[in-house]
Protein backbone atom coordinates (compact mmCIF):
# COMPACT_ATOMS: atom_id res chain seq x y z
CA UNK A 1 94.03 93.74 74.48
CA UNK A 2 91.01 94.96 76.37
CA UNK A 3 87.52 95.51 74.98
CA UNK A 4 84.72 97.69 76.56
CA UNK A 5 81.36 98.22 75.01
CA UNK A 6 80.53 101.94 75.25
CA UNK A 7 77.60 101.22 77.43
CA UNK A 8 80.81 100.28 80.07
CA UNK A 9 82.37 103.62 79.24
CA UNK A 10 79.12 105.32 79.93
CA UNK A 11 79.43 103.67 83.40
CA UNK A 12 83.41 104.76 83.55
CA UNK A 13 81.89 108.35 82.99
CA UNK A 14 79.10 108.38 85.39
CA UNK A 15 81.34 106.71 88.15
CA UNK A 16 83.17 110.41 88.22
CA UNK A 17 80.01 112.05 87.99
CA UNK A 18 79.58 111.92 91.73
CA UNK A 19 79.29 114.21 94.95
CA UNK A 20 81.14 113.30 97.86
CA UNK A 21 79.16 113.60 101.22
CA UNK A 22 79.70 113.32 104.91
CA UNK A 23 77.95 109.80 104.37
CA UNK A 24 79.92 108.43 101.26
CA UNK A 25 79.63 108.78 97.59
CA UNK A 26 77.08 109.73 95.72
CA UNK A 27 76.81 108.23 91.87
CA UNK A 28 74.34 108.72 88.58
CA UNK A 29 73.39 105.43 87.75
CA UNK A 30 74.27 104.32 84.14
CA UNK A 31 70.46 104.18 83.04
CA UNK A 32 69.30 107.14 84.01
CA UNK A 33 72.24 108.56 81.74
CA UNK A 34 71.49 106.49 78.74
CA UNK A 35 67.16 107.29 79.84
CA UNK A 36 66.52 103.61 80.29
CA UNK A 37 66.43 102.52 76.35
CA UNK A 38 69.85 100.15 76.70
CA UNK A 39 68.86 99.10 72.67
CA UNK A 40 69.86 102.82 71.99
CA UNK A 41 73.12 101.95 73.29
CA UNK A 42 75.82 101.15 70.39
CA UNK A 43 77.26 97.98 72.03
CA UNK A 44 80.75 97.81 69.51
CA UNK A 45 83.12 96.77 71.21
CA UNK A 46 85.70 99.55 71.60
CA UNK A 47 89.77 99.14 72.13
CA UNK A 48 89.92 100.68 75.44
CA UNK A 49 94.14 101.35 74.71
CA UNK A 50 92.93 104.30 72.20
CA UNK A 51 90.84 105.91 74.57
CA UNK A 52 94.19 105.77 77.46
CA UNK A 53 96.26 107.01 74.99
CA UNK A 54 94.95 110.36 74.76
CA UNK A 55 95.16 110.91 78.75
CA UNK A 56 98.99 111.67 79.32
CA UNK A 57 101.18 112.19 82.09
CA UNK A 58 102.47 110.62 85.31
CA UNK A 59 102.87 110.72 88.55
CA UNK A 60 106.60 112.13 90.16
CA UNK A 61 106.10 111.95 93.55
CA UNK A 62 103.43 110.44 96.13
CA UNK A 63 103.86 110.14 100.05
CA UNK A 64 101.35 109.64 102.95
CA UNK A 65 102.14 112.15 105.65
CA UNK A 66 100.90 114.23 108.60
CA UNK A 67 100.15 116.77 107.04
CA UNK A 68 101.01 119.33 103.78
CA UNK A 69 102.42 122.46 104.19
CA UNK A 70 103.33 125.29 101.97
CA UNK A 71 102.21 122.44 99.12
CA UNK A 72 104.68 120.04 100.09
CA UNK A 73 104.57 116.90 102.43
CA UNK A 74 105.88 117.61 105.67
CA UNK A 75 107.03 113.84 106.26
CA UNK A 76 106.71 110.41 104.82
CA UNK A 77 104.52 108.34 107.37
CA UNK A 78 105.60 104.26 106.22
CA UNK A 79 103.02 102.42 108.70
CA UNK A 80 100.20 104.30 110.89
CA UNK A 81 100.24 104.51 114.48
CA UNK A 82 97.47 104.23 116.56
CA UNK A 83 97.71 108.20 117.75
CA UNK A 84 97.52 109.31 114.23
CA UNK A 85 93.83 110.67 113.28
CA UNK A 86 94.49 112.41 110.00
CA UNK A 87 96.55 110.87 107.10
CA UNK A 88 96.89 113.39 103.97
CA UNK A 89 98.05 111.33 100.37
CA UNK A 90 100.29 114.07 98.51
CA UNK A 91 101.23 113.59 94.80
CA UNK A 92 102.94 115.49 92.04
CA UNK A 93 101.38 115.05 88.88
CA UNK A 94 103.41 116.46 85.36
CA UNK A 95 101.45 116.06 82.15
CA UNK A 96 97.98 116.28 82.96
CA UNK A 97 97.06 119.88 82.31
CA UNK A 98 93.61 120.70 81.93
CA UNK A 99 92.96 117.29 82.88
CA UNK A 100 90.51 115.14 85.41
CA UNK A 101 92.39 113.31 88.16
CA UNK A 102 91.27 111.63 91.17
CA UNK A 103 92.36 110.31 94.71
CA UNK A 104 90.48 106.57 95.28
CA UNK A 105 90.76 105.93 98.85
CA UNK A 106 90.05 102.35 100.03
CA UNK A 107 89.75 100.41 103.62
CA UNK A 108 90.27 96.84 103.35
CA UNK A 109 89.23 96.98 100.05
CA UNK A 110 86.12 98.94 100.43
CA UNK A 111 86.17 102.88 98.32
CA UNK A 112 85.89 104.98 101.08
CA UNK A 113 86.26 108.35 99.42
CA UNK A 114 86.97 109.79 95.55
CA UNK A 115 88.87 113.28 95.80
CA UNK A 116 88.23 115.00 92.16
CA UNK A 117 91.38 117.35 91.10
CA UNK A 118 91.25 119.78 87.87
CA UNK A 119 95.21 119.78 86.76
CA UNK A 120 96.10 123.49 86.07
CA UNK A 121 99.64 123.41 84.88
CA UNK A 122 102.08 121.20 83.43
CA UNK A 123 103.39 120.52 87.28
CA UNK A 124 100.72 120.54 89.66
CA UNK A 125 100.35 119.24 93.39
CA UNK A 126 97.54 117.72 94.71
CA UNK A 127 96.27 116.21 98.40
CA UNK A 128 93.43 115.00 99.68
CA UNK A 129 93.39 113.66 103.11
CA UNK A 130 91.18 111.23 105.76
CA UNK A 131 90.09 110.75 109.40
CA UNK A 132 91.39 107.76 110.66
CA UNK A 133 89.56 106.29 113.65
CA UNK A 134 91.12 103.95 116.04
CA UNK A 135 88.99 100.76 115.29
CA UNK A 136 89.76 101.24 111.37
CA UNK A 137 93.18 98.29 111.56
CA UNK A 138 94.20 97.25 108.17
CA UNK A 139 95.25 97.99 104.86
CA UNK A 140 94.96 101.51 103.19
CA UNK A 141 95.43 102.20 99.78
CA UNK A 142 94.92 105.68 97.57
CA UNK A 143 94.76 105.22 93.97
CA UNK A 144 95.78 108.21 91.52
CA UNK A 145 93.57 107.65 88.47
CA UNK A 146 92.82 109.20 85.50
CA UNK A 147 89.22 109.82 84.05
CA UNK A 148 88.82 106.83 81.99
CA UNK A 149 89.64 104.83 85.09
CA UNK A 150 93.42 104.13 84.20
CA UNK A 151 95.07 103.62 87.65
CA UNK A 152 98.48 106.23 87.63
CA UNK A 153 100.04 104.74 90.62
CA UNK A 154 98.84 103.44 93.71
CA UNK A 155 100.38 103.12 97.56
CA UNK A 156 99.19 101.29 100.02
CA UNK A 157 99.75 101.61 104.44
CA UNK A 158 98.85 99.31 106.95
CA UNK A 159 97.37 100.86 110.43
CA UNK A 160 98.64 98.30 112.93
């Protein structure tokens, strides 16, 4: 079983309180959400499984492709070529209505981009998509994940 303080969930929270610029991602730091008095903050530890269980839902389908039209993938791309600039992550979530979800997208490891998606139906489609430039050569991976932080599902592609 897993134990977080709620000064960690504070931190879960203000991780998805962000903007995403041209230059990277843009976070509120944990203190200046709890105004710098960290004895204010009630460290009992917390089961972390309650708070998952009230975020529902999963993920049906997920691709990387060329491109998404008329909502739907128009291929599924399985390694990334060197001519391809633009690689869109498509994924059908059911269950999360009225819900938080977002798209982590990491290089070798490093979050590159966090795509934010408000779920409006029972079924809904999301995409979110990235410039690839020809020195990036490695591992990709998106990361569907809920607002607590719960990773979905995650795929991964290698650009050889």
């Amino acid at each position: 079983m897993k134990y977080l303080t709620q000064t960690t969930i504070v931190v879960l929270f203000s991780v998805f309180s962000m903007n995403v610029t041209a230059g990277g991602i843009t976070t509120i730091s944990a203190k200046s959400l709890i105004n710098h008095e960290e004895s204010s903050v009630n460290t009992t530890p917390t089961r972390f499984d309650r708070i998952l269980n009230t975020i529902g839902g999963s993920v049906s389908r997920a691709a990387f492709t060329r491109a998404v039209v008329n909502r739907e993938p128009i291929d599924t791309v399985k390694t990334i070529k060197n001519n391809l600039r633009h690689l869109y992550f498509f994924t059908e979530l059911k269950g999360f209505m009225g819900e938080t979800v977002f798209h982590r997208w990491e290089f070798d490891g490093e979050v590159i981009a966090e795509v934010k998606f408000q779920i409006g139906g029972s079924r809904w489609r999301v995409w979110s998509n990235t410039n690839i430039l020809p020195n990036l050569l490695g591992e990709w991976k998106v990361s569907v994940v809920d607002i607590t932080g719960r990773i979905i599902q995650e795929a991964m592609i290698n650009r050889e």
